[in-house]
PDB file of N, CA and C in Angstrom:
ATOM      1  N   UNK A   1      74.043  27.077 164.682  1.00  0.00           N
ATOM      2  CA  UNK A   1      74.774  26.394 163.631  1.00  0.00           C
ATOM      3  C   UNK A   1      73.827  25.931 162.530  1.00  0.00           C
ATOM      4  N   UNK A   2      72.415  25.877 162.920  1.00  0.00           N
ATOM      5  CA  UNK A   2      71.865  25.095 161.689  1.00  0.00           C
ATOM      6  C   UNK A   2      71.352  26.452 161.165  1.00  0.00           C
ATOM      7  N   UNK A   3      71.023  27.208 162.132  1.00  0.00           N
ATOM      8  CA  UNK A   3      70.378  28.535 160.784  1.00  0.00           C
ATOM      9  C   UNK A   3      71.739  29.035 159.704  1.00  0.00           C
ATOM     10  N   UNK A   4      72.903  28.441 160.183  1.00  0.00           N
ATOM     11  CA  UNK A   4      74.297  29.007 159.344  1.00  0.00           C
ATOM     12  C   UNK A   4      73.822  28.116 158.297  1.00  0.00           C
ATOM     13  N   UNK A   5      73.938  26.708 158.708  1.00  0.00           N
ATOM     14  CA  UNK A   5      73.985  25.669 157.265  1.00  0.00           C
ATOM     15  C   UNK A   5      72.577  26.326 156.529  1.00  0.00           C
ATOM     16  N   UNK A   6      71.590  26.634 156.668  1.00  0.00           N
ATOM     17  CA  UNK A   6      70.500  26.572 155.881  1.00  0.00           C
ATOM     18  C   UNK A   6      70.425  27.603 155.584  1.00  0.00           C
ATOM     19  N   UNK A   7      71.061  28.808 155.990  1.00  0.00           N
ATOM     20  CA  UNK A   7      71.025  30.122 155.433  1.00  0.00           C
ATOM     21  C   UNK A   7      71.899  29.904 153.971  1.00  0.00           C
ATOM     22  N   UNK A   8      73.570  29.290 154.231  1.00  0.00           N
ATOM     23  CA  UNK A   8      74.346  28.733 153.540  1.00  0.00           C
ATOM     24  C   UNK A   8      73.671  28.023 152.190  1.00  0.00           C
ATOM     25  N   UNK A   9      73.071  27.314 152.459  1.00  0.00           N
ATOM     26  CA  UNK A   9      72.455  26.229 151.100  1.00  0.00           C
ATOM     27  C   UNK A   9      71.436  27.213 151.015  1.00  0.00           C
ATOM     28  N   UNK A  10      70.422  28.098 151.612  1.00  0.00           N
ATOM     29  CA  UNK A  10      69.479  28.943 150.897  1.00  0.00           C
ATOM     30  C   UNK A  10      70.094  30.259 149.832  1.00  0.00           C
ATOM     31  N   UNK A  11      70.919  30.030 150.129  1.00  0.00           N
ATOM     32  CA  UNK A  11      72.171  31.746 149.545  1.00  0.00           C
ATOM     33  C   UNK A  11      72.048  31.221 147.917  1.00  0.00           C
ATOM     34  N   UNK A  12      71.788  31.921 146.991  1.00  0.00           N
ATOM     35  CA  UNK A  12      71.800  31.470 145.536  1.00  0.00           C
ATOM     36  C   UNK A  12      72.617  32.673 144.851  1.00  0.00           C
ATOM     37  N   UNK A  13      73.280  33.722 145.340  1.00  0.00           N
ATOM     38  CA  UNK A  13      73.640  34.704 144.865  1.00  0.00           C
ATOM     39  C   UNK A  13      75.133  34.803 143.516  1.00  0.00           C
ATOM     40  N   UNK A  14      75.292  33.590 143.838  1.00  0.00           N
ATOM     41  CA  UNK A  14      76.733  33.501 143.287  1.00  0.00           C
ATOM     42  C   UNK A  14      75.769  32.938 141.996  1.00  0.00           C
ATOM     43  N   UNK A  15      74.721  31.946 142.268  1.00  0.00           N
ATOM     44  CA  UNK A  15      74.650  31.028 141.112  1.00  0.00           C
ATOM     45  C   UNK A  15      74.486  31.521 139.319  1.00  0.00           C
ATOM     46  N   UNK A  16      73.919  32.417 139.353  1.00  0.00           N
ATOM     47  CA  UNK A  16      73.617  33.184 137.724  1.00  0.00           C
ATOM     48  C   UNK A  16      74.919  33.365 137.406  1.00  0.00           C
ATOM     49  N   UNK A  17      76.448  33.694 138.323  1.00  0.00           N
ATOM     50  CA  UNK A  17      77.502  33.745 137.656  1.00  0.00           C
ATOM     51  C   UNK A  17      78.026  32.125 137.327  1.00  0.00           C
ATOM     52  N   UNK A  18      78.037  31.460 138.129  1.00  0.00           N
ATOM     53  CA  UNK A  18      78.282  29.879 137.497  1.00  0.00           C
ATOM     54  C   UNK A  18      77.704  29.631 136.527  1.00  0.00           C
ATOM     55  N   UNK A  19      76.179  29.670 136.255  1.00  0.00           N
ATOM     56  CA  UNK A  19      75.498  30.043 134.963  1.00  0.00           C
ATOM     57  C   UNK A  19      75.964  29.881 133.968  1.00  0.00           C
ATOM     58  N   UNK A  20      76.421  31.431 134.026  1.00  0.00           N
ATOM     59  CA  UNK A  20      77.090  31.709 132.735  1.00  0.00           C
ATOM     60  C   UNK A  20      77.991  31.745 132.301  1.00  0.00           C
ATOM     61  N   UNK A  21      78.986  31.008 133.440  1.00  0.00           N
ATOM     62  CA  UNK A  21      80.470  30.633 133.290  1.00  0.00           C
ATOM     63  C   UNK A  21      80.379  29.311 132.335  1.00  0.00           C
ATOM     64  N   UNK A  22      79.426  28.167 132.844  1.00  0.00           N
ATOM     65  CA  UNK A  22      78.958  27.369 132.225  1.00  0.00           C
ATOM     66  C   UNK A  22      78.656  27.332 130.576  1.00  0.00           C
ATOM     67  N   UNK A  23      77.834  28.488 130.771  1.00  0.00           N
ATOM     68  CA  UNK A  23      77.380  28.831 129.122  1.00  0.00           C
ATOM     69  C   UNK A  23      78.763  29.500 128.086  1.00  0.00           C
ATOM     70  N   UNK A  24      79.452  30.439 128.657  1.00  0.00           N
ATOM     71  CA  UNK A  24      80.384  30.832 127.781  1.00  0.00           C
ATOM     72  C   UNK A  24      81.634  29.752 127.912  1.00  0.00           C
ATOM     73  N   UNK A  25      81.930  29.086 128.508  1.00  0.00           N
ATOM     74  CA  UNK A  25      82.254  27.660 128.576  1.00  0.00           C
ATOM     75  C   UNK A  25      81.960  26.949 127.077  1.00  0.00           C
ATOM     76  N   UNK A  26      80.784  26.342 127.425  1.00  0.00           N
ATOM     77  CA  UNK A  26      80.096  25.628 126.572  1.00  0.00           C
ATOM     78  C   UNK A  26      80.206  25.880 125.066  1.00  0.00           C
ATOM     79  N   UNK A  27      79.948  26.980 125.131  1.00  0.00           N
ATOM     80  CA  UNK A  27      79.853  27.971 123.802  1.00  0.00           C
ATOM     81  C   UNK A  27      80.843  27.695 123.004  1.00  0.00           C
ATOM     82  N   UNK A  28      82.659  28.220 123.734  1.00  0.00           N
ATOM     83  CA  UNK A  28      84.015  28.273 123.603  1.00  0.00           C
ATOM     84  C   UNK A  28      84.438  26.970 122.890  1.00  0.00           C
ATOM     85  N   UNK A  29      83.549  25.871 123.384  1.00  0.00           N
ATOM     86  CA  UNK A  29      84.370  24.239 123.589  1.00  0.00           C
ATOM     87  C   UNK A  29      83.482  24.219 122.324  1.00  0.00           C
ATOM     88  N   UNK A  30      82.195  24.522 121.962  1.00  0.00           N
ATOM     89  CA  UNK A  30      81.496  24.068 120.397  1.00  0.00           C
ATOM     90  C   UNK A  30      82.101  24.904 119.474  1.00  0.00           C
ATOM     91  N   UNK A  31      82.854  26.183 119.696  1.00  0.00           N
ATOM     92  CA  UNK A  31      83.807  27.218 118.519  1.00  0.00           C
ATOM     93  C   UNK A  31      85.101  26.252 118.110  1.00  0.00           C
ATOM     94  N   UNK A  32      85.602  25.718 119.407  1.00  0.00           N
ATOM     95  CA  UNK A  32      86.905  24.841 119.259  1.00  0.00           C
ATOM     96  C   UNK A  32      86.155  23.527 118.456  1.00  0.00           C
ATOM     97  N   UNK A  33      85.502  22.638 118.713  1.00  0.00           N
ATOM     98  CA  UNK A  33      85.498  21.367 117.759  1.00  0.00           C
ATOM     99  C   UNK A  33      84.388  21.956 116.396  1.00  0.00           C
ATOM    100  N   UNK A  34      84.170  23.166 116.333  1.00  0.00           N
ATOM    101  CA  UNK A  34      83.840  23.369 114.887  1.00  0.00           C
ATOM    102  C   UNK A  34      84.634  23.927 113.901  1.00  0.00           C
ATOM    103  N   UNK A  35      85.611  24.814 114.591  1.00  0.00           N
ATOM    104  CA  UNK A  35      86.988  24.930 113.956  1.00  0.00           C
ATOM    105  C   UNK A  35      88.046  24.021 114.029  1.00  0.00           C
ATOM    106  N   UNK A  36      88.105  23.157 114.403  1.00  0.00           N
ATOM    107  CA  UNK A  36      88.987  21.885 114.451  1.00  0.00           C
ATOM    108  C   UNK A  36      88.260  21.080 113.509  1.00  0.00           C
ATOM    109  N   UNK A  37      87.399  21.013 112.715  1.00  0.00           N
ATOM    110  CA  UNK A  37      86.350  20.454 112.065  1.00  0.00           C
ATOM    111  C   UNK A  37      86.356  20.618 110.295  1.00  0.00           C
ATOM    112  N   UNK A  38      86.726  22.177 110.576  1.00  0.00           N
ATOM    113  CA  UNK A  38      86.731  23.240 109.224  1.00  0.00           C
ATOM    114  C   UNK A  38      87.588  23.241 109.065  1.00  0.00           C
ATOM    115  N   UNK A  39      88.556  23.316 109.635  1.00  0.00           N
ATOM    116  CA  UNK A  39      89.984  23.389 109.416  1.00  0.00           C
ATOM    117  C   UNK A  39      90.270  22.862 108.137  1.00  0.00           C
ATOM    118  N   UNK A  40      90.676  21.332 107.836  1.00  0.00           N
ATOM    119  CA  UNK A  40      91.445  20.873 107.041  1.00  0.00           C
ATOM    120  C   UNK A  40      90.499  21.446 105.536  1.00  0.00           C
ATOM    121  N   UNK A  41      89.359  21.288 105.497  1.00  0.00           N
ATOM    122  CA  UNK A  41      88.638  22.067 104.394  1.00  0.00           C
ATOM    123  C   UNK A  41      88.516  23.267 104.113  1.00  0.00           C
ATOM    124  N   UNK A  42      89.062  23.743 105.080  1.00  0.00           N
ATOM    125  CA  UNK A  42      89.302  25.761 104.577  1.00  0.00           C
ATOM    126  C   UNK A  42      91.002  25.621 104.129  1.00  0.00           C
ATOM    127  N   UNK A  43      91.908  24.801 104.553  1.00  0.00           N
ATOM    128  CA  UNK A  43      92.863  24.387 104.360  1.00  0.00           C
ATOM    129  C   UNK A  43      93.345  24.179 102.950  1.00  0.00           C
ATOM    130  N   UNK A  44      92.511  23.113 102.260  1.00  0.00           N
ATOM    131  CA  UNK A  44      92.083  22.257 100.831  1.00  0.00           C
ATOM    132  C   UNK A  44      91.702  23.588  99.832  1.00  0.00           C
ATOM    133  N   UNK A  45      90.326  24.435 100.801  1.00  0.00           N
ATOM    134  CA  UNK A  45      90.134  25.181  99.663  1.00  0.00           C
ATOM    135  C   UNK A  45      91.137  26.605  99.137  1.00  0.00           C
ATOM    136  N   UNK A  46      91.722  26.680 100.332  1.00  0.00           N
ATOM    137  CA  UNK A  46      92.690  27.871 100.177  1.00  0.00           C
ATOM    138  C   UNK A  46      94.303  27.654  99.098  1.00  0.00           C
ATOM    139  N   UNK A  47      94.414  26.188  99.470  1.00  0.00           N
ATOM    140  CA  UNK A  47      95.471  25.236  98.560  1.00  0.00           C
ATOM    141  C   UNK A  47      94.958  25.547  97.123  1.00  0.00           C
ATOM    142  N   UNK A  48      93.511  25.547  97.012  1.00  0.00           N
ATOM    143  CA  UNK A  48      93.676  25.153  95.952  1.00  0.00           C
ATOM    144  C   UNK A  48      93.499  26.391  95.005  1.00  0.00           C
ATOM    145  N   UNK A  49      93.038  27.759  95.615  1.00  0.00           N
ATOM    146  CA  UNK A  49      92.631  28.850  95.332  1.00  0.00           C
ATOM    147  C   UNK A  49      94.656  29.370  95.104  1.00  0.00           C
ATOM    148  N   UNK A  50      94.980  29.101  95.802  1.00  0.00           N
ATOM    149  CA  UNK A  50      96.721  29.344  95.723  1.00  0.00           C
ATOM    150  C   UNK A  50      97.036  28.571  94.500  1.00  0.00           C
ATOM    151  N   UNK A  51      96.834  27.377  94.485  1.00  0.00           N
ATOM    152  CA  UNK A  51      97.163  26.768  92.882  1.00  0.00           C
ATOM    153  C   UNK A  51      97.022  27.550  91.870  1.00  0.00           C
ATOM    154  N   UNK A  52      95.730  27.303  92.081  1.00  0.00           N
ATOM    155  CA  UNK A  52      95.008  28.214  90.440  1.00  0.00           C
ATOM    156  C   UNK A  52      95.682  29.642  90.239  1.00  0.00           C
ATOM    157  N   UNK A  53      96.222  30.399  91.500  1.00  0.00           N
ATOM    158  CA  UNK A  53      96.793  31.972  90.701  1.00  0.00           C
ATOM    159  C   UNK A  53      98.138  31.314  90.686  1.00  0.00           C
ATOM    160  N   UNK A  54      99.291  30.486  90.705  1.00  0.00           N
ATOM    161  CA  UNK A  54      99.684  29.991  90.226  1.00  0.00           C
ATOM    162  C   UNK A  54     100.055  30.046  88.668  1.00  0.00           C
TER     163      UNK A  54
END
Protein backbone atom coordinates (compact mmCIF):
# COMPACT_ATOMS: atom_id res chain seq x y z
CA UNK A 1 0.00 0.00 0.00
CA UNK A 2 2.68 2.53 0.58
CA UNK A 3 4.66 1.81 -2.66
CA UNK A 4 0.85 2.57 -4.25
CA UNK A 5 0.66 5.99 -2.30
CA UNK A 6 4.24 7.04 -3.30
CA UNK A 7 4.24 5.72 -6.67
CA UNK A 8 0.75 7.80 -6.79
CA UNK A 9 2.24 11.26 -5.53
CA UNK A 10 5.59 10.38 -7.60
CA UNK A 11 3.33 10.05 -11.03
CA UNK A 12 3.65 13.73 -12.65
CA UNK A 13 2.30 12.67 -16.02
CA UNK A 14 -0.94 14.40 -16.12
CA UNK A 15 0.76 17.63 -14.74
CA UNK A 16 2.09 19.66 -18.10
CA UNK A 17 -1.67 19.18 -19.12
CA UNK A 18 -3.01 21.09 -15.93
CA UNK A 19 -0.24 23.44 -16.92
CA UNK A 20 -1.57 24.50 -19.64
CA UNK A 21 -5.07 24.27 -18.87
CA UNK A 22 -4.06 26.85 -16.34
CA UNK A 23 -2.29 29.01 -18.89
CA UNK A 24 -4.97 29.03 -21.66
CA UNK A 25 -7.28 29.69 -18.76
CA UNK A 26 -5.45 32.56 -17.67
CA UNK A 27 -4.87 33.91 -20.99
CA UNK A 28 -8.95 33.65 -21.88
CA UNK A 29 -9.89 35.53 -18.43
CA UNK A 30 -7.08 38.63 -19.43
CA UNK A 31 -8.91 38.63 -23.36
CA UNK A 32 -12.32 38.88 -21.34
CA UNK A 33 -11.44 41.93 -18.85
CA UNK A 34 -9.51 43.63 -21.75
CA UNK A 35 -12.40 43.49 -23.95
CA UNK A 36 -14.82 44.35 -21.32
CA UNK A 37 -12.43 47.31 -20.88
CA UNK A 38 -12.40 48.47 -24.70
CA UNK A 39 -15.60 47.99 -25.16
CA UNK A 40 -17.42 51.16 -24.29
CA UNK A 41 -14.47 53.13 -26.23
CA UNK A 42 -14.58 51.18 -29.44
CA UNK A 43 -18.31 51.76 -28.80
CA UNK A 44 -17.86 55.93 -28.53
CA UNK A 45 -15.50 55.72 -31.38
CA UNK A 46 -17.63 53.81 -33.80
CA UNK A 47 -20.77 56.28 -32.64
CA UNK A 48 -19.02 58.74 -33.58
CA UNK A 49 -17.44 57.62 -36.96
CA UNK A 50 -21.41 56.75 -37.72
CA UNK A 51 -22.23 60.43 -36.89
CA UNK A 52 -19.90 62.05 -39.04
CA UNK A 53 -21.11 59.92 -42.41
CA UNK A 54 -24.26 61.06 -41.28
Amino acid sequence: MRQLVSRFLGDQSGATAIEYCLIAGSIALMIIVVVQGIGPQLAATFAAITGSLN
